[in-house]
C-alpha atoms as a PDB file:
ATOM      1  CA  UNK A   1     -13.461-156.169 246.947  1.00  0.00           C
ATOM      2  CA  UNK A   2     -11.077-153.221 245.772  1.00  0.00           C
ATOM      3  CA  UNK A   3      -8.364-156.563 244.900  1.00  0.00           C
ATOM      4  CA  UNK A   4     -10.737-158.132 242.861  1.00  0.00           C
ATOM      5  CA  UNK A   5     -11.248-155.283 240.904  1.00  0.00           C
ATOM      6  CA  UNK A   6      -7.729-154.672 239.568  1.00  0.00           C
ATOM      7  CA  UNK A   7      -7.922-157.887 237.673  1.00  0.00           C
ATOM      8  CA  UNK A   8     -11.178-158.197 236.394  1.00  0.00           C
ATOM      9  CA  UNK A   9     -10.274-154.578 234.761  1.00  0.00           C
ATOM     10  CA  UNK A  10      -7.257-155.847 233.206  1.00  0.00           C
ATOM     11  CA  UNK A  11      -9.142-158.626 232.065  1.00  0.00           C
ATOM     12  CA  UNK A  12     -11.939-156.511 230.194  1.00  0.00           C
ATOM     13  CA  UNK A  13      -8.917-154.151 228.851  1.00  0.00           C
ATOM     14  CA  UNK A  14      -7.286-157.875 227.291  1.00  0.00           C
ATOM     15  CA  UNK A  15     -10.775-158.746 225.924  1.00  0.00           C
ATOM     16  CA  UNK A  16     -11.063-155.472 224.339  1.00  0.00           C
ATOM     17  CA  UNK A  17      -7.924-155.343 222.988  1.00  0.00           C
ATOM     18  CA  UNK A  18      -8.219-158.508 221.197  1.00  0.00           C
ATOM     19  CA  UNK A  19     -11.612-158.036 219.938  1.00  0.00           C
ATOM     20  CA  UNK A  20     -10.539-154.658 218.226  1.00  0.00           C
ATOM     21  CA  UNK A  21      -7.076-156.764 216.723  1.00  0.00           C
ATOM     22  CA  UNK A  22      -9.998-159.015 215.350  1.00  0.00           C
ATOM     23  CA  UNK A  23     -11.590-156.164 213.904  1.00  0.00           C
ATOM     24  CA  UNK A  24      -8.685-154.417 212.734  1.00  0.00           C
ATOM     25  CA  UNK A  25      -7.415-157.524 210.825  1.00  0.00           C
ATOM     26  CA  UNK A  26     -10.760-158.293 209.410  1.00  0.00           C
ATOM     27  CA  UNK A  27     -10.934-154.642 207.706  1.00  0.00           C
ATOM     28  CA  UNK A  28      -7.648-155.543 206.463  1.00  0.00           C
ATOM     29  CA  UNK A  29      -8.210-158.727 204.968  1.00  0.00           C
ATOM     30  CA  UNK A  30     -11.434-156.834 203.198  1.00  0.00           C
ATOM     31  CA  UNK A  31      -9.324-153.642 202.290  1.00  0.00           C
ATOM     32  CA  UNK A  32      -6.707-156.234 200.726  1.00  0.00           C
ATOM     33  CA  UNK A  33      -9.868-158.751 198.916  1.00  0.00           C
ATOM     34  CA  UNK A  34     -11.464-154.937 197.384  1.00  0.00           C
ATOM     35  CA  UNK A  35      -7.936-153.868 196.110  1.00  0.00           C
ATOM     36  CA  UNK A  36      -7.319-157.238 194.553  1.00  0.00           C
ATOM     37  CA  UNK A  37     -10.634-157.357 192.768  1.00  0.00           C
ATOM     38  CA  UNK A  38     -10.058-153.952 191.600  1.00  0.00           C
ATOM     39  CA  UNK A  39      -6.251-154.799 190.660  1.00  0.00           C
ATOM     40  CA  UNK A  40      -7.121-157.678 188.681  1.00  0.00           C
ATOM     41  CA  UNK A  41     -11.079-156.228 187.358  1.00  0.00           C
ATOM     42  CA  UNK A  42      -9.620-155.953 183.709  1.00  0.00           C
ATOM     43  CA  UNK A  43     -11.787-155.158 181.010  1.00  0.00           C
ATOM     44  CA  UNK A  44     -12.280-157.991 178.034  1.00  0.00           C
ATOM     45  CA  UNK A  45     -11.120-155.197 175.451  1.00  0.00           C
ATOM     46  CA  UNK A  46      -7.912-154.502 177.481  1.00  0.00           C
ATOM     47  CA  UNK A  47      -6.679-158.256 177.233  1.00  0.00           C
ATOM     48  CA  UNK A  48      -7.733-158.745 173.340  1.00  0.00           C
ATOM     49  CA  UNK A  49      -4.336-159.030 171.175  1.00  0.00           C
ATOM     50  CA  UNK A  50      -3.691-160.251 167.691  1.00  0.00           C
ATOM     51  CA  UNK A  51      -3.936-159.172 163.977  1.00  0.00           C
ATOM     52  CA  UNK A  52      -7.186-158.813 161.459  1.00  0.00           C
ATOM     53  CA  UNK A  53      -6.943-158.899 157.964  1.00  0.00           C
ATOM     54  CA  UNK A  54      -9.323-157.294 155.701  1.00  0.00           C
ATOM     55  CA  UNK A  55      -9.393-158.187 151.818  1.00  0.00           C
ATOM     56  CA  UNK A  56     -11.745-156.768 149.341  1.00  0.00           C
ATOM     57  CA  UNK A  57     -13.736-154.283 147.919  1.00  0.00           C
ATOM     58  CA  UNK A  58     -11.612-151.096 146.747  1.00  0.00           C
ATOM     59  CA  UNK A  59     -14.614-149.077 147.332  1.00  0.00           C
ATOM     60  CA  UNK A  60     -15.454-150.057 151.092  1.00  0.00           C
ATOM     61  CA  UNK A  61     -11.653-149.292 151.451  1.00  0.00           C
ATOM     62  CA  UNK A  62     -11.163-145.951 152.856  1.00  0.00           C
ATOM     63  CA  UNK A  63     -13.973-146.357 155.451  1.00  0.00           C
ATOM     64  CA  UNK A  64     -12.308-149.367 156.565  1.00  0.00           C
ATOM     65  CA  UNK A  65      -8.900-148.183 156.410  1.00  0.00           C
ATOM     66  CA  UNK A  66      -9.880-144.904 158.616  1.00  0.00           C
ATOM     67  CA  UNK A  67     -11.703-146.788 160.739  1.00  0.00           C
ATOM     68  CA  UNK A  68      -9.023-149.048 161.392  1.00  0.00           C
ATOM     69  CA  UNK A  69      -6.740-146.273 162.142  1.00  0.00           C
ATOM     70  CA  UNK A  70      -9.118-144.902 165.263  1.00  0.00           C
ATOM     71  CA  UNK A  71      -9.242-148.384 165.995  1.00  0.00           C
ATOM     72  CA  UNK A  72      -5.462-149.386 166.594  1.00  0.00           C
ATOM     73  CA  UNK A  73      -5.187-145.812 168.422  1.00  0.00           C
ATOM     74  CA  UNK A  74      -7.750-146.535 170.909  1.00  0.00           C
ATOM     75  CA  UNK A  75      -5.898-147.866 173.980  1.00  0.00           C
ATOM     76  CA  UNK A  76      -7.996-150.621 174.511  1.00  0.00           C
ATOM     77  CA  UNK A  77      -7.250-151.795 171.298  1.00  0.00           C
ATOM     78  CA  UNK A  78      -3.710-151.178 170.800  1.00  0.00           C
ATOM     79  CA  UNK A  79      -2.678-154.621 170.854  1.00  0.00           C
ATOM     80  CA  UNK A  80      -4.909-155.670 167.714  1.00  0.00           C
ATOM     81  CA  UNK A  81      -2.896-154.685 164.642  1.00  0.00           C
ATOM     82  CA  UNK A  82      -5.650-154.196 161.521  1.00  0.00           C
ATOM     83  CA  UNK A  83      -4.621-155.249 157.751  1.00  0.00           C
ATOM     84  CA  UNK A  84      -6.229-153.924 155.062  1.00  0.00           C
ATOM     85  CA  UNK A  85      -6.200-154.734 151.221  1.00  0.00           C
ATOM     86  CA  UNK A  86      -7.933-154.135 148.317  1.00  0.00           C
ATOM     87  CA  UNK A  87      -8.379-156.413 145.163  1.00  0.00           C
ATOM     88  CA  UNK A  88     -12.313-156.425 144.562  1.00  0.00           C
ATOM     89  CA  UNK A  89     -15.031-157.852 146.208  1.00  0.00           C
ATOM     90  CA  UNK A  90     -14.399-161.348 144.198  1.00  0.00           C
ATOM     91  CA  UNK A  91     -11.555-161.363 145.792  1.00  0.00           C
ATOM     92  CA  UNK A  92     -12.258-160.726 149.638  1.00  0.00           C
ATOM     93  CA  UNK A  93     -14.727-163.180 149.697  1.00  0.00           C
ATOM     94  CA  UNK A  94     -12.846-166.356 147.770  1.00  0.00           C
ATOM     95  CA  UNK A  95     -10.085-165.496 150.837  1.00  0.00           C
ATOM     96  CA  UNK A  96     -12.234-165.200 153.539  1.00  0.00           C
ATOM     97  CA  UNK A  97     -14.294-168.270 152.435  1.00  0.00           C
ATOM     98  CA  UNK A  98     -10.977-169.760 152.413  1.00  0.00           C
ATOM     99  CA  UNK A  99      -9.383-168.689 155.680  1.00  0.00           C
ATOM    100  CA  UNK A 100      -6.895-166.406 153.706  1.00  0.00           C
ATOM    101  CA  UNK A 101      -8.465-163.392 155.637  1.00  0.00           C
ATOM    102  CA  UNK A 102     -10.677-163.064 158.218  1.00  0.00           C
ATOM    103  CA  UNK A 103     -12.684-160.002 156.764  1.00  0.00           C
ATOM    104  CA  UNK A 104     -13.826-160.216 153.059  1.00  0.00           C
ATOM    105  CA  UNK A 105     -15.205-156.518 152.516  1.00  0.00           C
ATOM    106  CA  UNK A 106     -17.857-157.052 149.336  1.00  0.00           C
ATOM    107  CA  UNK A 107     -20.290-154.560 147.322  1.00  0.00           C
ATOM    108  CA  UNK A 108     -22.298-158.118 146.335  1.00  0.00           C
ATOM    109  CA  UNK A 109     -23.957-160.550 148.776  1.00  0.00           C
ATOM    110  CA  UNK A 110     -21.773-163.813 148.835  1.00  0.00           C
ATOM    111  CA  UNK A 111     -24.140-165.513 147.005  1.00  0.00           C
ATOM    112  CA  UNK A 112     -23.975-163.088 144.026  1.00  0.00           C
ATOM    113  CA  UNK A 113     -20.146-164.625 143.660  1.00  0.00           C
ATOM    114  CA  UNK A 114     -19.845-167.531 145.800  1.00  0.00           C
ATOM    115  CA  UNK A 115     -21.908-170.584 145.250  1.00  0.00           C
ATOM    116  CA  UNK A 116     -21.631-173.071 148.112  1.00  0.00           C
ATOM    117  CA  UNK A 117     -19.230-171.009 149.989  1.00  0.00           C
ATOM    118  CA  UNK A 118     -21.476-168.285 150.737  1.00  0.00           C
ATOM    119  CA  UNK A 119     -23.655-169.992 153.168  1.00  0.00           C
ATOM    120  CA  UNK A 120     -20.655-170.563 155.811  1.00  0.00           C
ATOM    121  CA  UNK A 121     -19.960-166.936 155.671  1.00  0.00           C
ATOM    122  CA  UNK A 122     -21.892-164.342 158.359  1.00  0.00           C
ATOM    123  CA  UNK A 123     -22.497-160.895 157.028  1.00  0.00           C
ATOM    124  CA  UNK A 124     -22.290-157.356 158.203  1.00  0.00           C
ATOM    125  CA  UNK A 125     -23.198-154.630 156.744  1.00  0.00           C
ATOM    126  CA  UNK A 126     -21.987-151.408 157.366  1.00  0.00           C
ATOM    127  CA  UNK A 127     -23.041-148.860 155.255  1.00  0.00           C
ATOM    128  CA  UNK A 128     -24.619-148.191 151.627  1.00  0.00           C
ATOM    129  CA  UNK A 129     -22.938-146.834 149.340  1.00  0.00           C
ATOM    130  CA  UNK A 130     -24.229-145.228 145.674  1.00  0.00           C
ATOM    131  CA  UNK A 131     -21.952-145.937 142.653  1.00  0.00           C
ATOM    132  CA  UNK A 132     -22.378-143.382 139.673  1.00  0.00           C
ATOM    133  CA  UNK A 133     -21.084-142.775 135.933  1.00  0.00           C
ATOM    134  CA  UNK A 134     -18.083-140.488 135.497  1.00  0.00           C
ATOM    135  CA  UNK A 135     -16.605-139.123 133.364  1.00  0.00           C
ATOM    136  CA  UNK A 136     -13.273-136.718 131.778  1.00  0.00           C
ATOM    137  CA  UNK A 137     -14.693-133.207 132.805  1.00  0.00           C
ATOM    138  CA  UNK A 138     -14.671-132.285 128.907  1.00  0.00           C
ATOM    139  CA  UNK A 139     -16.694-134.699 127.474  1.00  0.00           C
ATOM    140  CA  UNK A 140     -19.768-132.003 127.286  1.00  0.00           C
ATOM    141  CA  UNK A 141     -22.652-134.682 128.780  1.00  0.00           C
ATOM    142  CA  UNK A 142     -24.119-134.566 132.349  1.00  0.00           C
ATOM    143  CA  UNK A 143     -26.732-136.872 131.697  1.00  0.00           C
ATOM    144  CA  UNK A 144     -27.169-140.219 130.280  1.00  0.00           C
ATOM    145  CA  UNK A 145     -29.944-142.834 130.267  1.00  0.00           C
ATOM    146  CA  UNK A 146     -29.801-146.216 130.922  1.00  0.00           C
ATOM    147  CA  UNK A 147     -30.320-147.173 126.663  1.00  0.00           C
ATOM    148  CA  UNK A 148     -27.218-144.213 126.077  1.00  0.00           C
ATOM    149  CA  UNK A 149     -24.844-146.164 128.806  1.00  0.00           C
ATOM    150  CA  UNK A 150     -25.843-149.554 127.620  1.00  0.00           C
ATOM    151  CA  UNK A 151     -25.107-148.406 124.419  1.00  0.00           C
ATOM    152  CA  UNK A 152     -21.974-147.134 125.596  1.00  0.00           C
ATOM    153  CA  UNK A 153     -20.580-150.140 127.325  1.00  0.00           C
ATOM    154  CA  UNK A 154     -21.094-152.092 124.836  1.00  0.00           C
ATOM    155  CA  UNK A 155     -19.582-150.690 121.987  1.00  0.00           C
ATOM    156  CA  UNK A 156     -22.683-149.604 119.858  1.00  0.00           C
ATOM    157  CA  UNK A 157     -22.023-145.937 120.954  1.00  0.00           C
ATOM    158  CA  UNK A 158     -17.946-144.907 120.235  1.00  0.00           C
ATOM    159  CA  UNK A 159     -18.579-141.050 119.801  1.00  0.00           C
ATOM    160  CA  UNK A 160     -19.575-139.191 122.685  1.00  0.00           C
ATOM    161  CA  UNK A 161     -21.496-136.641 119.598  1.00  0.00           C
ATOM    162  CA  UNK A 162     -23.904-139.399 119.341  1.00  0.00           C
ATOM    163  CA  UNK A 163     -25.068-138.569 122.969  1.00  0.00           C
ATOM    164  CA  UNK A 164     -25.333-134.709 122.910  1.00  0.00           C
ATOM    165  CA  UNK A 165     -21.343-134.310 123.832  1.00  0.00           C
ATOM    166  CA  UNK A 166     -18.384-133.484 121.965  1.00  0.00           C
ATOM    167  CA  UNK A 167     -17.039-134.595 118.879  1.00  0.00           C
ATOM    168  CA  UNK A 168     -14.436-137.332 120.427  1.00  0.00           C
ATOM    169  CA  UNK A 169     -13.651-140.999 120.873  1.00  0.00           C
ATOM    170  CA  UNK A 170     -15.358-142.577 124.056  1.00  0.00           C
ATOM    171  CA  UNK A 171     -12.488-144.507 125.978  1.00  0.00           C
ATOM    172  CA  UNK A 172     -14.024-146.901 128.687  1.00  0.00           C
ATOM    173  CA  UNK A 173     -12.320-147.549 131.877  1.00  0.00           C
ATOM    174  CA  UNK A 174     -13.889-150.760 133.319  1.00  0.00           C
ATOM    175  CA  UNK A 175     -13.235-152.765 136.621  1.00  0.00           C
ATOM    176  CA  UNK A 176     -12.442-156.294 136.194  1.00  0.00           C
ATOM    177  CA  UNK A 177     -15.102-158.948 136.657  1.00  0.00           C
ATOM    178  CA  UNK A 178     -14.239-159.707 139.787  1.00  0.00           C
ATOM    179  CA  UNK A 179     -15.295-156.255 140.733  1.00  0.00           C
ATOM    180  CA  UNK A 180     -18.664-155.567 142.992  1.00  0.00           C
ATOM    181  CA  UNK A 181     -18.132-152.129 141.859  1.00  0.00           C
ATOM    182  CA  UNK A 182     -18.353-153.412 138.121  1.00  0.00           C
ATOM    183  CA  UNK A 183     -21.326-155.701 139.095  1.00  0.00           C
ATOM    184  CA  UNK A 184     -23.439-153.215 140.898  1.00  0.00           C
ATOM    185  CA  UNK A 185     -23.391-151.091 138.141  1.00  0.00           C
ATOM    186  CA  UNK A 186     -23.952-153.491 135.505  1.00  0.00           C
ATOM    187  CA  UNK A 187     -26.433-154.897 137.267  1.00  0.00           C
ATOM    188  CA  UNK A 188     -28.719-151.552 138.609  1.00  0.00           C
ATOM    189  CA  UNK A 189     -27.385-148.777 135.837  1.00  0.00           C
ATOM    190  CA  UNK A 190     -27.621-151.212 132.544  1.00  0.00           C
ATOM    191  CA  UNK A 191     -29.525-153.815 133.485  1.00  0.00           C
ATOM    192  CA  UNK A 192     -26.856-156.235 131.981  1.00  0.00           C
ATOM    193  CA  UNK A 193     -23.779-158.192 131.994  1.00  0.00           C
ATOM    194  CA  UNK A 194     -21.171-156.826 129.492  1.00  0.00           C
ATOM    195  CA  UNK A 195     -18.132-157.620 127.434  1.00  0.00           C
ATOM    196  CA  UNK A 196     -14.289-156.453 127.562  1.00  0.00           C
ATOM    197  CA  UNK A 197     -14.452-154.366 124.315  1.00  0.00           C
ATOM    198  CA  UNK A 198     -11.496-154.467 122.429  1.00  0.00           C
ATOM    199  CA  UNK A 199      -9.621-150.902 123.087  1.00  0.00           C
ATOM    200  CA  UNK A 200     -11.202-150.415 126.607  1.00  0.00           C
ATOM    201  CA  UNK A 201      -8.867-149.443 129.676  1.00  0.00           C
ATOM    202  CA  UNK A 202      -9.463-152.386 132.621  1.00  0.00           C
ATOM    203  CA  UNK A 203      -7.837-151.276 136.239  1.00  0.00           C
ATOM    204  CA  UNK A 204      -8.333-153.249 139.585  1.00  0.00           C
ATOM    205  CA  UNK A 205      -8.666-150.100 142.083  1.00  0.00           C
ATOM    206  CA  UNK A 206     -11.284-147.507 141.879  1.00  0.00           C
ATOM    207  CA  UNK A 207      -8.650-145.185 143.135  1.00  0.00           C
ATOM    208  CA  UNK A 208      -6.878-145.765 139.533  1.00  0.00           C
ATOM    209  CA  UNK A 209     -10.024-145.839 137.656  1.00  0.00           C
ATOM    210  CA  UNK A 210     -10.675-142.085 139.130  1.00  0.00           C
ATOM    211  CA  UNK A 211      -7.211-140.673 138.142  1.00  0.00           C
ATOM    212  CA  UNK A 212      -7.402-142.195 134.726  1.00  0.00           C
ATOM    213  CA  UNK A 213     -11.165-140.810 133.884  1.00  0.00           C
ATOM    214  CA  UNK A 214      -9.511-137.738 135.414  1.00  0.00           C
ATOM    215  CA  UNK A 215      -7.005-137.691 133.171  1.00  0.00           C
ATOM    216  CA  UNK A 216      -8.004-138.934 129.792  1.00  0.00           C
ATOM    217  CA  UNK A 217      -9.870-137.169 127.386  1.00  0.00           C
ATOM    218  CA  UNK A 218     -13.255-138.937 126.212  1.00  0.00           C
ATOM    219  CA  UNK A 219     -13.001-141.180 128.998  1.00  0.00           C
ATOM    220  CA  UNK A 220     -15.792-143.141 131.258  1.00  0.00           C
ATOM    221  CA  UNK A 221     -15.876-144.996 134.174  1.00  0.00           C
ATOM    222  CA  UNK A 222     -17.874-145.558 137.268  1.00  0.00           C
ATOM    223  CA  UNK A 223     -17.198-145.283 141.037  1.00  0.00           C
ATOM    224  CA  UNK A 224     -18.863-145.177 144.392  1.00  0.00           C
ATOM    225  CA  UNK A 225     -19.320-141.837 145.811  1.00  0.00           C
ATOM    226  CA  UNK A 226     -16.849-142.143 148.022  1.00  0.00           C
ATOM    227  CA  UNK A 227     -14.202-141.522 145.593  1.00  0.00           C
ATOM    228  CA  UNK A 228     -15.954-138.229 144.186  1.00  0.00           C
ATOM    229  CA  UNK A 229     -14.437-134.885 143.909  1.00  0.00           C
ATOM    230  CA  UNK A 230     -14.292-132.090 140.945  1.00  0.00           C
ATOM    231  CA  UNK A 231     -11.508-133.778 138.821  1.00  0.00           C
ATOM    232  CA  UNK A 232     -14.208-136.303 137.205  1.00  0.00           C
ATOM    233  CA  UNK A 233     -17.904-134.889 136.196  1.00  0.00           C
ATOM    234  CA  UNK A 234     -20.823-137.281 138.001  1.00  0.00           C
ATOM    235  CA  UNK A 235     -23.563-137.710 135.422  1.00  0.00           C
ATOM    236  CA  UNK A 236     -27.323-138.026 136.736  1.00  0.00           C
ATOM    237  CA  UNK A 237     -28.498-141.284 135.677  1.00  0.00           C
ATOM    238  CA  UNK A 238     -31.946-140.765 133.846  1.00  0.00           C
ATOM    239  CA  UNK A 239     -32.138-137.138 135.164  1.00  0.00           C
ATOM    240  CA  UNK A 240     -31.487-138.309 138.725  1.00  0.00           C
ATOM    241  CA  UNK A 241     -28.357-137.208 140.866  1.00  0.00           C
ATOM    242  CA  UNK A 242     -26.518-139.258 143.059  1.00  0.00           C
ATOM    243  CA  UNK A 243     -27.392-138.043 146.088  1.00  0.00           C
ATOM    244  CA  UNK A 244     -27.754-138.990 149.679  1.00  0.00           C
ATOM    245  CA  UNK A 245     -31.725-138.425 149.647  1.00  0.00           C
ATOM    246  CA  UNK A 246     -32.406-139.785 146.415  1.00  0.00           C
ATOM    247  CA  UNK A 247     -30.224-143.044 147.405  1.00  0.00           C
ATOM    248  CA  UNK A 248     -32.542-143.559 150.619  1.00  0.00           C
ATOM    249  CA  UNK A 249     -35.906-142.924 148.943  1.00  0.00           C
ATOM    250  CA  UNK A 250     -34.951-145.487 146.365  1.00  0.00           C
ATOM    251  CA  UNK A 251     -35.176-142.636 143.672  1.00  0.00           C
ATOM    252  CA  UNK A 252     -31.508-143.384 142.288  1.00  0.00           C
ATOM    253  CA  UNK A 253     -31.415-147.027 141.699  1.00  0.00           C
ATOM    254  CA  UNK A 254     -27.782-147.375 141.166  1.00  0.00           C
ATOM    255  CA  UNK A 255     -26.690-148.702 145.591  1.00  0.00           C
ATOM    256  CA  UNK A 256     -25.168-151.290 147.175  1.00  0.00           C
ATOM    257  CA  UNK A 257     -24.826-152.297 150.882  1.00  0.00           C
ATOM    258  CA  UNK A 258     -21.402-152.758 152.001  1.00  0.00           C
ATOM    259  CA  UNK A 259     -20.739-155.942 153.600  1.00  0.00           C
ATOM    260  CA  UNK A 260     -17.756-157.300 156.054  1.00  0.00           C
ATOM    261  CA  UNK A 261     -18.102-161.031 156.119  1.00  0.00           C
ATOM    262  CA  UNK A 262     -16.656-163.419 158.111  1.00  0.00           C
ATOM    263  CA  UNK A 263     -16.242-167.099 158.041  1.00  0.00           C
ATOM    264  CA  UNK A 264     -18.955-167.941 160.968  1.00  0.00           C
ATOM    265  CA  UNK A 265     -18.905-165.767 163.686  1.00  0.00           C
ATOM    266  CA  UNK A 266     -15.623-163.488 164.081  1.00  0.00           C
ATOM    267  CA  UNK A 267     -13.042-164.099 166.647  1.00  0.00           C
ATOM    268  CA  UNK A 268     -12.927-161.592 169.150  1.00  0.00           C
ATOM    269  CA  UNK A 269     -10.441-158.976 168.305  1.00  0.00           C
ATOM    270  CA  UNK A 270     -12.268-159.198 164.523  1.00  0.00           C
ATOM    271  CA  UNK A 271     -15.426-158.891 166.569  1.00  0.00           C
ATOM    272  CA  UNK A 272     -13.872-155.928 168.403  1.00  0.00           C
ATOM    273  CA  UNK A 273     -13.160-154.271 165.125  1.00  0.00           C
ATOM    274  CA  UNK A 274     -16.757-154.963 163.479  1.00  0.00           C
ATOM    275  CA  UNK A 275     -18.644-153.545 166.643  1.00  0.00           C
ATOM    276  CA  UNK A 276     -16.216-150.734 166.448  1.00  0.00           C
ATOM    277  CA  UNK A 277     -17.336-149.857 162.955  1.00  0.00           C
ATOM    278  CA  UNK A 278     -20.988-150.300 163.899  1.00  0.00           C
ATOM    279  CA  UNK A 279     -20.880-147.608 166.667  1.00  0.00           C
ATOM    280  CA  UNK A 280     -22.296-144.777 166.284  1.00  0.00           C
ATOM    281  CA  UNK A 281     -19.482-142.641 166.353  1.00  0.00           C
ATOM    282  CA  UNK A 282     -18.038-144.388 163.433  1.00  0.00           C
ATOM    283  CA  UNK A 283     -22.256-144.683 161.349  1.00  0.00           C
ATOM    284  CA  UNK A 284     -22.553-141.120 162.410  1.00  0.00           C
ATOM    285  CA  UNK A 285     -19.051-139.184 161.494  1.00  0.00           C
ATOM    286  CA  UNK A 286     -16.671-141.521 159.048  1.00  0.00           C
ATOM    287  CA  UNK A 287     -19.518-142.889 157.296  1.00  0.00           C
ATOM    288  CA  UNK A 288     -20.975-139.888 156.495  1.00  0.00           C
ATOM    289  CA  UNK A 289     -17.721-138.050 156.145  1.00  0.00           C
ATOM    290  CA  UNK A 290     -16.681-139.983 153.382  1.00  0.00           C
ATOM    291  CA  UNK A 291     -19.539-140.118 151.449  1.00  0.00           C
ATOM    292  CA  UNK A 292     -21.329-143.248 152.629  1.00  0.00           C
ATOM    293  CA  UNK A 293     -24.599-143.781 153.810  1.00  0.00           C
ATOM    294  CA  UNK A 294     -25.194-145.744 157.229  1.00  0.00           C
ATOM    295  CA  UNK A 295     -27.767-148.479 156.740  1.00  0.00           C
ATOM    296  CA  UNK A 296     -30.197-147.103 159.119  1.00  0.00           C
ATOM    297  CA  UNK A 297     -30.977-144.159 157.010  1.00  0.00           C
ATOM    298  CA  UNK A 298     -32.203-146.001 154.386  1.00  0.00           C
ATOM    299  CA  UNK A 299     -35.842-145.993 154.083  1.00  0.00           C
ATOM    300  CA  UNK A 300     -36.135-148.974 151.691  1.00  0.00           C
ATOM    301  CA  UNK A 301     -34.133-152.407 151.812  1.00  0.00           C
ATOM    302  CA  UNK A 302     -32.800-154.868 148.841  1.00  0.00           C
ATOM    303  CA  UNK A 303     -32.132-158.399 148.773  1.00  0.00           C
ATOM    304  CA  UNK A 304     -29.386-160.640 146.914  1.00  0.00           C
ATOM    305  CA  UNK A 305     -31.448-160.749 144.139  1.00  0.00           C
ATOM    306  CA  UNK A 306     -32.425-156.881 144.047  1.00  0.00           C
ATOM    307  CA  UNK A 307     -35.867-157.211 145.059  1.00  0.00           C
ATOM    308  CA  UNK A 308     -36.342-153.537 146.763  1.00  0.00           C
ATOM    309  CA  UNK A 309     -39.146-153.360 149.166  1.00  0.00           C
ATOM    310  CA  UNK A 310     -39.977-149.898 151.495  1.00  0.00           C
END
């Protein structure tokens, strides 16, 4: 009996020892499986690369160019390099209809410009913006009505006297036609398309429309409120300031949305970009910041063809 013990012991100790290898290999094999998921768990973000250019409206321009700033210096974004241009809404959407860019930034819906283009392109809107008469700080006028800034534009009114200002010569510094800025206005401050007028000052960026008002005496002009500061007077159109809360009660009629379209739906590094300025971080700080509104905070809504409902 005390032989057969020696064996069967070594026996059990061989069993035991294998059955822990087992176990010891298995933990392994499960320590090595977790480590690989975990090594190779990248995040969609991290592995978007590539280049988005945005082409448009001058007065969507600084949100989009800070935003694409932040963007590009986010790490999971650092390989998506973000182009952005100006040359009027006209102009953003005729490229991105036509694959030129893959962001046309617009004051207008597409179908205020485009005709059968329009319906192939997907918008987004990311803010509201108001758009106001300014002009030279010397003119003597903070007010004007719609009749006096018809009147104005289109020539009938060349003394700014004739409107309760100073005796001196009205210059007019207009956006092209291919301006959503220019349309906007025309289309919610006068009520009307208008002409060129011999004499009048025509610039392509609000940026130079600002500095020339600025700069000019007798001169008027128009911009979103994002371009506002104390070197051009803001005149209340029909006793109404430009304001935040009066832009989203519907009091002051002179808005637009801003709108980033794409040709069908984005590819995803422009997608990345779009959602980026969506988040609240960006609707909430930059928006605001630079004298936007974020669509949400609008209490009433307008269609293409600037039906306004509540």
């Amino acid at each position: 009996m005390i032989k057969m013990k020696k064996p069967l012991l070594m026996l059990c100790t061989l069993a035991l020892v294998i059955m822990l290898a087992a176990c010891g290999s298995k933990n392994t094999e499960d320590t090595n499986s977790a480590s690989g998921a975990a090594t190779n768990d990248k995040s969609p973000a991290a592995e978007l690369s590539g280049s988005v250019l945005a082409v448009g409206s001058t007065a969507l321009q600084p949100l989009v160019e800070q935003a694409a700033q932040k963007f590009m210096a986010e790490s999971q974004y650092s390989k998506i390099q973000v182009q952005v241009q100006g040359g009027g809404s006209g102009t953003g959407l005729t490229q991105v209809a036509g694959g030129q860019a893959d962001i046309g930034n617009s004051d207008v819906f597409a179908e205020e410009k485009l005709k059968d283009e329009a319906k192939d392109l997907k918008d987004h809107q990311v803010a509201v913006v108001a758009m106001a008469a300014v002009t030279n700080p010397d003119v003597g006028v903070d007010n004007l009505t719609k009749q006096q800034l018809v009147d104005i534009f289109t020539g009938k009114v060349t003394n700014w006297k004739e409107v309760g200002g100073k005796d001196e010569k009205i210059v007019i510094v207009n956006r092209p036609a291919s301006s959503g800025t220019r349309k906007t206005f025309e289309k919610y401050a006068l009520g009307t398309t208008t002409e060129d007028l011999k004499g009048s000052i025509q610039e392509e960026s609000s940026g130079t429309v600002k500095k020339i008002v600025a700069e000019s005496p007798g001169a008027i002009g128009y911009l979103a409120l994002s371009y506002l500061d104390d070197k051009v007077k803001v005149l209340k159109y029909e006793g109404v300031e430009a304001t935040v809360e009066n832009v989203t009660t519907g009091k002051y009629p002179v808005w637009a949305y801003e709108h980033m379209y794409t040709k069908g739906d984005p590819k995803p590094e422009v997608k990345a970009f779009l959602d980026y300025i969506a988040s609240d971080a960006i609707q909430n700080g930059d928006v605001v910041e630079l004298g936007y509104i974020p669509v949400s905070k609008m209490e009433v809504k307008r269609d293409a063809d600037g039906n306004v409902t509540k």
